[in-house]
Protein backbone atom coordinates (compact mmCIF):
# COMPACT_ATOMS: atom_id res chain seq x y z
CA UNK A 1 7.16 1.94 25.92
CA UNK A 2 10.56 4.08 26.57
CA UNK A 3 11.09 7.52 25.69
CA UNK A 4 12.47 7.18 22.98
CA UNK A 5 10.54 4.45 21.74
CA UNK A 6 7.00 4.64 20.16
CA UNK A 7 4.05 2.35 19.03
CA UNK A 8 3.35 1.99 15.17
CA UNK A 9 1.75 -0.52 13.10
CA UNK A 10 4.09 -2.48 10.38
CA UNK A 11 3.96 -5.05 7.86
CA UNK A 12 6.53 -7.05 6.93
CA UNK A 13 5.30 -8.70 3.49
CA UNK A 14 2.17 -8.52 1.61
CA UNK A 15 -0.92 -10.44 3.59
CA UNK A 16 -4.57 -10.61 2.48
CA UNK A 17 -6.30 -8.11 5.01
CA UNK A 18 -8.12 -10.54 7.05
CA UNK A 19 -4.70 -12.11 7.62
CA UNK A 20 -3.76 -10.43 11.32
CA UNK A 21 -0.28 -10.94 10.34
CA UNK A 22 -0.99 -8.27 7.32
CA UNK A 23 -0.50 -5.21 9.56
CA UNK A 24 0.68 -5.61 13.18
CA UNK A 25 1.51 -3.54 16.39
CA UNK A 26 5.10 -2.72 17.00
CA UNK A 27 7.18 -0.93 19.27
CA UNK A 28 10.22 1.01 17.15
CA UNK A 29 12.48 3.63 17.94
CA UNK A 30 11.47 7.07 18.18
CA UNK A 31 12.22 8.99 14.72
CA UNK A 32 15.02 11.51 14.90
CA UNK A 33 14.17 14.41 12.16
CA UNK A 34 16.47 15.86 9.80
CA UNK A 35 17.49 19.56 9.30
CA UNK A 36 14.41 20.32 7.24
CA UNK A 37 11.74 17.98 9.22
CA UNK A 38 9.05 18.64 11.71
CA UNK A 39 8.34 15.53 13.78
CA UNK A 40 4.74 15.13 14.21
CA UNK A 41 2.96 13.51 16.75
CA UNK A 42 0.19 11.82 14.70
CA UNK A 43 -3.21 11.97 15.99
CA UNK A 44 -5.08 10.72 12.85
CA UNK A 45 -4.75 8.76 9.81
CA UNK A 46 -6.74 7.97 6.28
CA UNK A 47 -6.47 4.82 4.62
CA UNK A 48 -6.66 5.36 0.64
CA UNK A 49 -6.53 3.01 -1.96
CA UNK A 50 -2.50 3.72 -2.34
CA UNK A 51 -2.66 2.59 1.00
CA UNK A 52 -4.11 -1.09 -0.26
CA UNK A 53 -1.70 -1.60 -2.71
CA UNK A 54 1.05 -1.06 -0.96
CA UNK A 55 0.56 -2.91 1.70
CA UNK A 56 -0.91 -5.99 -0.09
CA UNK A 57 2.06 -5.59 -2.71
CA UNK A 58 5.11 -5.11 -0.02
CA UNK A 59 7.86 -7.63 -0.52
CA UNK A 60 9.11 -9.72 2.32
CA UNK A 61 10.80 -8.01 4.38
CA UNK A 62 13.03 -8.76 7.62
CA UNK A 63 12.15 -5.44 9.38
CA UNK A 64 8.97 -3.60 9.61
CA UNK A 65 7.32 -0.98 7.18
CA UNK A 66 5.18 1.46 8.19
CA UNK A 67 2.50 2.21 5.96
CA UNK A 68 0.69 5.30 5.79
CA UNK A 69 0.69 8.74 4.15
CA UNK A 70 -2.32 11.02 5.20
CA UNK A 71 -1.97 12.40 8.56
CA UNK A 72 -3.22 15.04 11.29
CA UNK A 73 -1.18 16.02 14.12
CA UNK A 74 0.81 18.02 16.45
CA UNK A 75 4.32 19.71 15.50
CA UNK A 76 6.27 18.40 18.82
CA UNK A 77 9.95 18.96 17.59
CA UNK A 78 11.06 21.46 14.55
CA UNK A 79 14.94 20.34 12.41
CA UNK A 80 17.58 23.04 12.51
CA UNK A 81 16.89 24.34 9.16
CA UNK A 82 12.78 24.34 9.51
CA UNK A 83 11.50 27.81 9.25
CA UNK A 84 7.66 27.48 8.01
CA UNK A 85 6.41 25.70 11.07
CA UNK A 86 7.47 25.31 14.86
CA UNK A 87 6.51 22.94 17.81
CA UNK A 88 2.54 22.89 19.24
CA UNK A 89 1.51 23.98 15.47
CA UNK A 90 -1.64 21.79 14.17
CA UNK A 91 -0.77 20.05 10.53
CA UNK A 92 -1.76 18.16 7.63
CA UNK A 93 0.10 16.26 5.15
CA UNK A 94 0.34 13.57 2.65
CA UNK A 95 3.73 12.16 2.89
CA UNK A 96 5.94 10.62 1.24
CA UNK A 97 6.32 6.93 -0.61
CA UNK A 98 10.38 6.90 -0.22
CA UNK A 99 10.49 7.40 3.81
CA UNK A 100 8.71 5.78 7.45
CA UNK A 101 4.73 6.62 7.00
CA UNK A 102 1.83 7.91 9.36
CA UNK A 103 0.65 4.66 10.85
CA UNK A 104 2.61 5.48 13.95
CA UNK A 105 2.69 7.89 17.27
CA UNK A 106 5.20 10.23 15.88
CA UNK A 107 6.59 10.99 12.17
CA UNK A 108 9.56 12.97 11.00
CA UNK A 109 8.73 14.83 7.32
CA UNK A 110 9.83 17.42 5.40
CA UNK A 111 8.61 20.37 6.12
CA UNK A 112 7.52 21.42 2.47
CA UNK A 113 4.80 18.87 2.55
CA UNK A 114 3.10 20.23 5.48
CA UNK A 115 0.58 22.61 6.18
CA UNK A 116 -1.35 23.91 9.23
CA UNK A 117 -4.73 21.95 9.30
CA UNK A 118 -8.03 24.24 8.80
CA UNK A 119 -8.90 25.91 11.83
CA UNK A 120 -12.33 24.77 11.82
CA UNK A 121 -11.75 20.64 11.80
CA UNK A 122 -10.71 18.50 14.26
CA UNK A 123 -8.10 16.26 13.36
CA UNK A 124 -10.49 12.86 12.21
CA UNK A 125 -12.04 15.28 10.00
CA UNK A 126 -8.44 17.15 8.56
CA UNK A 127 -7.15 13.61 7.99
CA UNK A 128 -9.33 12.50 5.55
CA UNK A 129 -8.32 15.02 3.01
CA UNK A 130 -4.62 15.63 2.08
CA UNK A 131 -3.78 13.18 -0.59
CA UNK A 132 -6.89 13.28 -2.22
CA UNK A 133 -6.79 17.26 -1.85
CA UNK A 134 -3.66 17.59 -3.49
CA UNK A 135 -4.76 14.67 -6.33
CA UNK A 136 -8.01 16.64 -7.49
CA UNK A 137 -5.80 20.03 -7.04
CA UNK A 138 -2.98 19.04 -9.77
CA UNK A 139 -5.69 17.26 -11.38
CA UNK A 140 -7.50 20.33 -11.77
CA UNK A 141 -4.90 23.12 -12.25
CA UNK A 142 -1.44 21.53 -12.93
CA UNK A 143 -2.79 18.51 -15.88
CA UNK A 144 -6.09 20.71 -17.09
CA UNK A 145 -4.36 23.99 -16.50
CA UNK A 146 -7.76 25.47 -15.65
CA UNK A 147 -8.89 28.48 -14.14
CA UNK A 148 -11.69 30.87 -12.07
CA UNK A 149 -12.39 31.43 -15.90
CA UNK A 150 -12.72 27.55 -17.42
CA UNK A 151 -15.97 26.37 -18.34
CA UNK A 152 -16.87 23.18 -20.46
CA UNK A 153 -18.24 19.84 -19.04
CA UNK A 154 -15.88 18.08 -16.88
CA UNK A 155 -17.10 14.11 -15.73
CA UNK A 156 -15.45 12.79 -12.41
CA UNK A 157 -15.80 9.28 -12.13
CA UNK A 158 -15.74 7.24 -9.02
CA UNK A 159 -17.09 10.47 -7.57
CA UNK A 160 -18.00 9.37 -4.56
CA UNK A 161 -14.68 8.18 -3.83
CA UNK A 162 -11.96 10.05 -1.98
CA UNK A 163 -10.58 11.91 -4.87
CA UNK A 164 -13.89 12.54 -6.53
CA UNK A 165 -15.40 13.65 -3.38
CA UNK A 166 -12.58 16.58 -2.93
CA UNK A 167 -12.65 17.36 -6.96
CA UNK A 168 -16.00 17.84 -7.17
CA UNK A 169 -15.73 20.43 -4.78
CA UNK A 170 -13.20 22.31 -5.96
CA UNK A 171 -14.31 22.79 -9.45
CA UNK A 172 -17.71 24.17 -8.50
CA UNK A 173 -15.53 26.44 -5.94
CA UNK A 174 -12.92 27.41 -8.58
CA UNK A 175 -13.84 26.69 -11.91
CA UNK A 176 -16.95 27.52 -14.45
CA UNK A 177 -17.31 23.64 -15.40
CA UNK A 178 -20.30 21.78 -15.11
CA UNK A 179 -20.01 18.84 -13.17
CA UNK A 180 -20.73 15.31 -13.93
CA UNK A 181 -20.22 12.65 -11.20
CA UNK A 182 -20.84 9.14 -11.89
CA UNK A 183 -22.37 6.59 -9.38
CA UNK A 184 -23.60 3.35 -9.02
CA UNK A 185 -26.25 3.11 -6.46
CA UNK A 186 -28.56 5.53 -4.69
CA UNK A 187 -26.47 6.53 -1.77
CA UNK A 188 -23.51 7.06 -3.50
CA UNK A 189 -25.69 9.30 -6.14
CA UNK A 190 -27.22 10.70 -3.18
CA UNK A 191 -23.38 11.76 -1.72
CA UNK A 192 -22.28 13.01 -5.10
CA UNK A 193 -25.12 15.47 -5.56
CA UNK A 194 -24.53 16.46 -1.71
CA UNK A 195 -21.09 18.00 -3.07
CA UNK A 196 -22.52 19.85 -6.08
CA UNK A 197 -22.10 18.01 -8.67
CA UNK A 198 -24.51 19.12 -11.77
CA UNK A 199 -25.42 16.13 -13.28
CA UNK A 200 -25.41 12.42 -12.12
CA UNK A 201 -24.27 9.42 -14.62
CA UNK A 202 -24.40 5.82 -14.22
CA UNK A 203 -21.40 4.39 -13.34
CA UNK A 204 -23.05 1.24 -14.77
CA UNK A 205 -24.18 2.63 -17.73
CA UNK A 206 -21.41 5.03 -18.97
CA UNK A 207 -21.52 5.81 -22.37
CA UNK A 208 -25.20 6.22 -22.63
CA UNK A 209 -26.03 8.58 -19.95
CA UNK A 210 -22.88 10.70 -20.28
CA UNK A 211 -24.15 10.88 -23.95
CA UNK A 212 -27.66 11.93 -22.76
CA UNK A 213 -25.74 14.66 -19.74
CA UNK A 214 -23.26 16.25 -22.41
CA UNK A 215 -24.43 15.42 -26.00
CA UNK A 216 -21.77 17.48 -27.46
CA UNK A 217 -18.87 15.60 -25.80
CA UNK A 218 -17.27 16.11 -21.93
CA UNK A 219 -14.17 18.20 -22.24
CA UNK A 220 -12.47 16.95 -18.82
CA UNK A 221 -12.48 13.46 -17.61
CA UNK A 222 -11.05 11.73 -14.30
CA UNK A 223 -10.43 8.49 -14.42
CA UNK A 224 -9.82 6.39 -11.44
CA UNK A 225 -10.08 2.89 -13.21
CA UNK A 226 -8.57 3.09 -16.72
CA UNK A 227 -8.12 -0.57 -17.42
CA UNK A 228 -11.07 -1.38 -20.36
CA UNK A 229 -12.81 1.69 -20.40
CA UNK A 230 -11.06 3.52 -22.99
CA UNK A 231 -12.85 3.05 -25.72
CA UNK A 232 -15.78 4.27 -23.84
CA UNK A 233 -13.69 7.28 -23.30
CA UNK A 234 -13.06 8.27 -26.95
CA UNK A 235 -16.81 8.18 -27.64
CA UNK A 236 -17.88 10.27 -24.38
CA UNK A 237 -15.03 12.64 -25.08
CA UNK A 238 -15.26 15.81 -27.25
CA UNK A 239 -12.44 16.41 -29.84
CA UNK A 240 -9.29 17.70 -27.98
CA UNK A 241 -10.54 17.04 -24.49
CA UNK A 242 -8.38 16.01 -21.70
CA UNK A 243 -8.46 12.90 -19.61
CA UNK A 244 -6.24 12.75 -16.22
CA UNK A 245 -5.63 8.98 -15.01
CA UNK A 246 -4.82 7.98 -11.69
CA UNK A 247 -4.32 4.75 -11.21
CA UNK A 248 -1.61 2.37 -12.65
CA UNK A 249 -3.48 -0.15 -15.44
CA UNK A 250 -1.02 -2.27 -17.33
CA UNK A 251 -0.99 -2.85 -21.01
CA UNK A 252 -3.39 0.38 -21.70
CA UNK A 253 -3.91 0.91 -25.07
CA UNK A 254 -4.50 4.88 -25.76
CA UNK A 255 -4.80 4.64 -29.76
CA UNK A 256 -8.59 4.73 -29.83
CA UNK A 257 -8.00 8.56 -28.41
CA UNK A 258 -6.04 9.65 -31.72
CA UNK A 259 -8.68 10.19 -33.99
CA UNK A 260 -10.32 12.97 -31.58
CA UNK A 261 -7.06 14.24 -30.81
CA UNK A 262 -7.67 13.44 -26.67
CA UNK A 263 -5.04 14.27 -24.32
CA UNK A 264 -4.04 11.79 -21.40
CA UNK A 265 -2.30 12.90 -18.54
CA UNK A 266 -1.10 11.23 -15.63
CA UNK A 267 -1.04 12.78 -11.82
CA UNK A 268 0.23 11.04 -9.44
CA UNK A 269 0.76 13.34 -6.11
CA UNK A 270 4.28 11.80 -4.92
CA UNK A 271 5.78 13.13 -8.12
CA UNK A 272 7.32 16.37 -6.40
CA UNK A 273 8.75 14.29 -2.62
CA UNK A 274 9.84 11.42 -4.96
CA UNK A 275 11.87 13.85 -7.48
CA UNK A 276 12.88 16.64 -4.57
CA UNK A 277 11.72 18.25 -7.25
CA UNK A 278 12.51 22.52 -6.88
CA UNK A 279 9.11 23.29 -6.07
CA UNK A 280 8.39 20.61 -3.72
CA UNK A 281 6.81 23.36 -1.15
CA UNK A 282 3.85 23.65 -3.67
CA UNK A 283 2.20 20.34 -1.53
CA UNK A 284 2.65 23.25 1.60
CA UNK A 285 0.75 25.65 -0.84
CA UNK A 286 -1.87 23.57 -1.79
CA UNK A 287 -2.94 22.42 1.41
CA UNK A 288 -2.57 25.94 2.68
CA UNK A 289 -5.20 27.35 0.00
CA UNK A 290 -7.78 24.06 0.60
CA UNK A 291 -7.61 24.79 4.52
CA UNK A 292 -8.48 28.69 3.86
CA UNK A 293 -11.24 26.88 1.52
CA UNK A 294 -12.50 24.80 4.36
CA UNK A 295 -11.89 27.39 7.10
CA UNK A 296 -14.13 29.58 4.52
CA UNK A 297 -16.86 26.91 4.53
CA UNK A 298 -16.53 26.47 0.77
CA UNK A 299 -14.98 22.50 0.94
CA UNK A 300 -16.36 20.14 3.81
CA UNK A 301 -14.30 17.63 4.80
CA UNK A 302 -14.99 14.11 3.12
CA UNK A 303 -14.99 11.78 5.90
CA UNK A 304 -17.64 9.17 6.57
CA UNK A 305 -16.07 6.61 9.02
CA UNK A 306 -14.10 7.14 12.09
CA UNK A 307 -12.69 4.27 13.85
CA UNK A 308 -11.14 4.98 17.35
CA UNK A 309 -8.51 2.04 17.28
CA UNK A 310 -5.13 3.35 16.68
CA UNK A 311 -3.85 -0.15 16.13
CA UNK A 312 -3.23 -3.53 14.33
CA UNK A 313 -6.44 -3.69 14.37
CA UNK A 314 -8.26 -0.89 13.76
CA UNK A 315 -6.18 -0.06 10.43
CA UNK A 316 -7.13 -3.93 9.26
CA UNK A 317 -10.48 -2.98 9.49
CA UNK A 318 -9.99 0.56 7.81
CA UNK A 319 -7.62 -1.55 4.81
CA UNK A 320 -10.60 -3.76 4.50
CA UNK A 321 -13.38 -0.69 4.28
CA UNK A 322 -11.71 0.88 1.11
CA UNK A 323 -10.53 -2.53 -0.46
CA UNK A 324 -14.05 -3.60 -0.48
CA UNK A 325 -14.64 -0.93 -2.94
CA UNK A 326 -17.96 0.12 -1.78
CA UNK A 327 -16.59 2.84 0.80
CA UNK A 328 -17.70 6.56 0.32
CA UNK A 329 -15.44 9.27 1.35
CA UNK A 330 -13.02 8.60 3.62
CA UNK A 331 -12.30 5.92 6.75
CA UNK A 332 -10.25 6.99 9.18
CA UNK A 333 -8.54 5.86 11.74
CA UNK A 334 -7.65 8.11 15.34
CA UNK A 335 -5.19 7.74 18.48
C-alpha cells in the first residue's frame, strides 16, 4: 500500500454472501475530504440489515462500492470549513447512503453527522450503535413526538434486534411508557428483559399475548417487518395510536388502520444527509446526547459479536450473521 492509497472492501454487483466475490479486498485511493469533512481513520464497523440489502441489491458495476455506514474511529485530517471537530478526536457516525462508506481504512464525511464516541467504550463497542441510535431516537421523539412526560404502552418488535435493543433503552431512560418487547425464543426473551423492557410478547404469537400485556390497546408500535402483519396491528392497536415502520414492504395495504384512526409513520435515518436537509447537524446532536447517556451508564452498548478481521472476509461472515436473521444486537467487525 502507498501513501496515499488505502485498503477497503468493495463489491461490484449483488452476490449471495457465501459468494467470495460478494465483498472483496481492494486497494483504492486515499479519500481527499471536502471543506466541511473530517477524514476518519476507521477502526470499527457494524453490519445492519441496510447493510444486507444493499449489498445483495447493488447493480453491476465496473468500479468498486464500498459498503458501510456505522463507524468508530480517529479524526486524522479536519476540511477548511470544519469547526465542531479537529484531528486525534475519537468519533461515531452513521453515514451516509449517497457517498464512499465505512468498510475501509479511512473515510471522508460531513462533519454534521459526527459525534465524539462515549468516553467510556472502546471503539468495537461505540460501533455497534449509531444507526440504530439515531433510528430508535427519531423513532421516539421526531415520529411519536414524545417526551420525559409520555406514558402509554409502547410494543417494540424485533426487540432484540439492533434497533429494538437501543429503543428499548431509551424509552425506559426518557419516557414514562411501559415497554413491550417481543421475542421468539428464550435467549432473545432473555436479552430483551436484560434492557428493561416491562413486558415480554411472543413474537410467534402476536396478537394474543399483546392482547393479554395491554388489554386496552398499545399506543406506540415499532415495526421492523411490516409486510402481512397489519391487520394484526389494527387489532393490537388502541384508537389513535401510532405505528413507526422501518423497513421498505411493497404493496402495503394501511386501510385496515382507518377505522381506529392509527397513524403510520415512516423513519428512515438517511432522510436529513440524503436531503442536506437545514438541520442535518441534529445526527451530531443525537449522538452527542446518547454518548452523555452511555458515558452516564444509563444505555449499554448493544454489541454481541466482535470479529477481528478487517477484511473480505471477515465482513462476509458479519453480512451472513445478520442475514441469517437470528443475530442479537450487533456484529461487528474491527481493524
Amino acid at each position: 500500500m502507498t501513501e496515499r492509497t488505502m485498503r477497503a472492501v468493495a463489491s461490484y454487483r449483488g452476490l449471495p454472501v457465501e459468494d467470495p466475490e460478494s465483498l472483496v479486498d481492494v486497494e483504492l485511493p486515499l479519500p481527499d475530504p471536502g471543506p466541511r469533512d473530517v477524514l476518519v481513520r476507521v477502526r470499527a464497523v457494524s453490519v445492519n440489515p441496510v447493510d444486507v440489502k444493499v449489498r445483495a441489491g447493488l447493480p453491476a458495476s465496473g468500479g468498486p462500492r464500498v459498503l458501510g455506514f456505522d463507524a468508530a474511529g480517529v479524526v486524522e485530517a479536519v476540511g477548511e470549513e470544519v469547526t465542531t471537530l479537529q484531528t486525534g478526536d475519537e468519533v461515531w457516525y452513521a453515514g451516509d447512503l449517497d457517498r464512499a462508506g465505512s468498510n475501509a481504512e479511512f473515510q471522508a464525511v460531513d462533519e454534521r453527522l459526527v459525534a465524539r464516541k462515549p468516553r467510556s467504550l472502546g471503539f468495537a463497542e461505540a460501533a455497534a450503535l449509531p444507526l440504530t441510535g439515531i433510528t430508535a431516537w427519531e423513532t421516539l421523539f421526531d415520529r411519536f413526538a414524545l417526551d420525559t412526560r409520555s406514558t402509554g404502552t409502547l410494543l417494540a418488535l424485533g426487540g432484540a434486534g439492533g434497533v429494538g435493543s437501543i429503543l428499548i433503552q431509551l424509552a425506559k431512560q426518557l419516557t414514562g411508557l411501559r415497554v413491550l418487547a417481543s421475542a421468539g425464543r428464550p435467549e432473545t426473551a432473555q436479552w430483551v428483559t436484560g434492557l428493561g423492557a416491562d413486558v415480554v410478547v411472543d413474537h410467534h404469537d402476536l396478537a394474543a399475548t399483546a392482547a393479554a400485556a395491554a388489554p386496552e390497546g398499545v399506543d406506540y408500535l415499532l415495526s421492523p417487518h411490516s409486510a402481512g402483519n397489519v391487520g394484526t396491528y389494527a387489532r393490537i392497536m388502541r384508537p389513535g395510536g401510532h405505528i413507526t415502520a422501518i423497513d421498505e414492504p411493497e404493496g402495503l395495504d394501511l386501510l385496515p388502520l382507518k377505522a381506529k384512526s392509527i397513524a403510520w409513520h415512516w423513519e428512515f435515518m438517511f432522510t436529513r444527509p440524503m436531503f442536506r436537509t437545514p438541520d442535518m447537524i441534529e445526527h451530531k446532536n443525537l449522538l452527542q446526547k446518547i454518548a452523555a447517556l452511555v458515558d452516564d451508564g444509563r444505555i449499554r452498548s448493544t454489541v454481541t459479536t466482535t470479529i477481528e478481521d478487517f477484511s473480505a472476509a471477515g465482513l462476509r461472515r458479519a453480512h451472513a450473521m445478520v442475514e441469517s436473521g437470528r443475530s442479537i444486537g450487533k456484529v461487528v467487525v474491527t481493524r
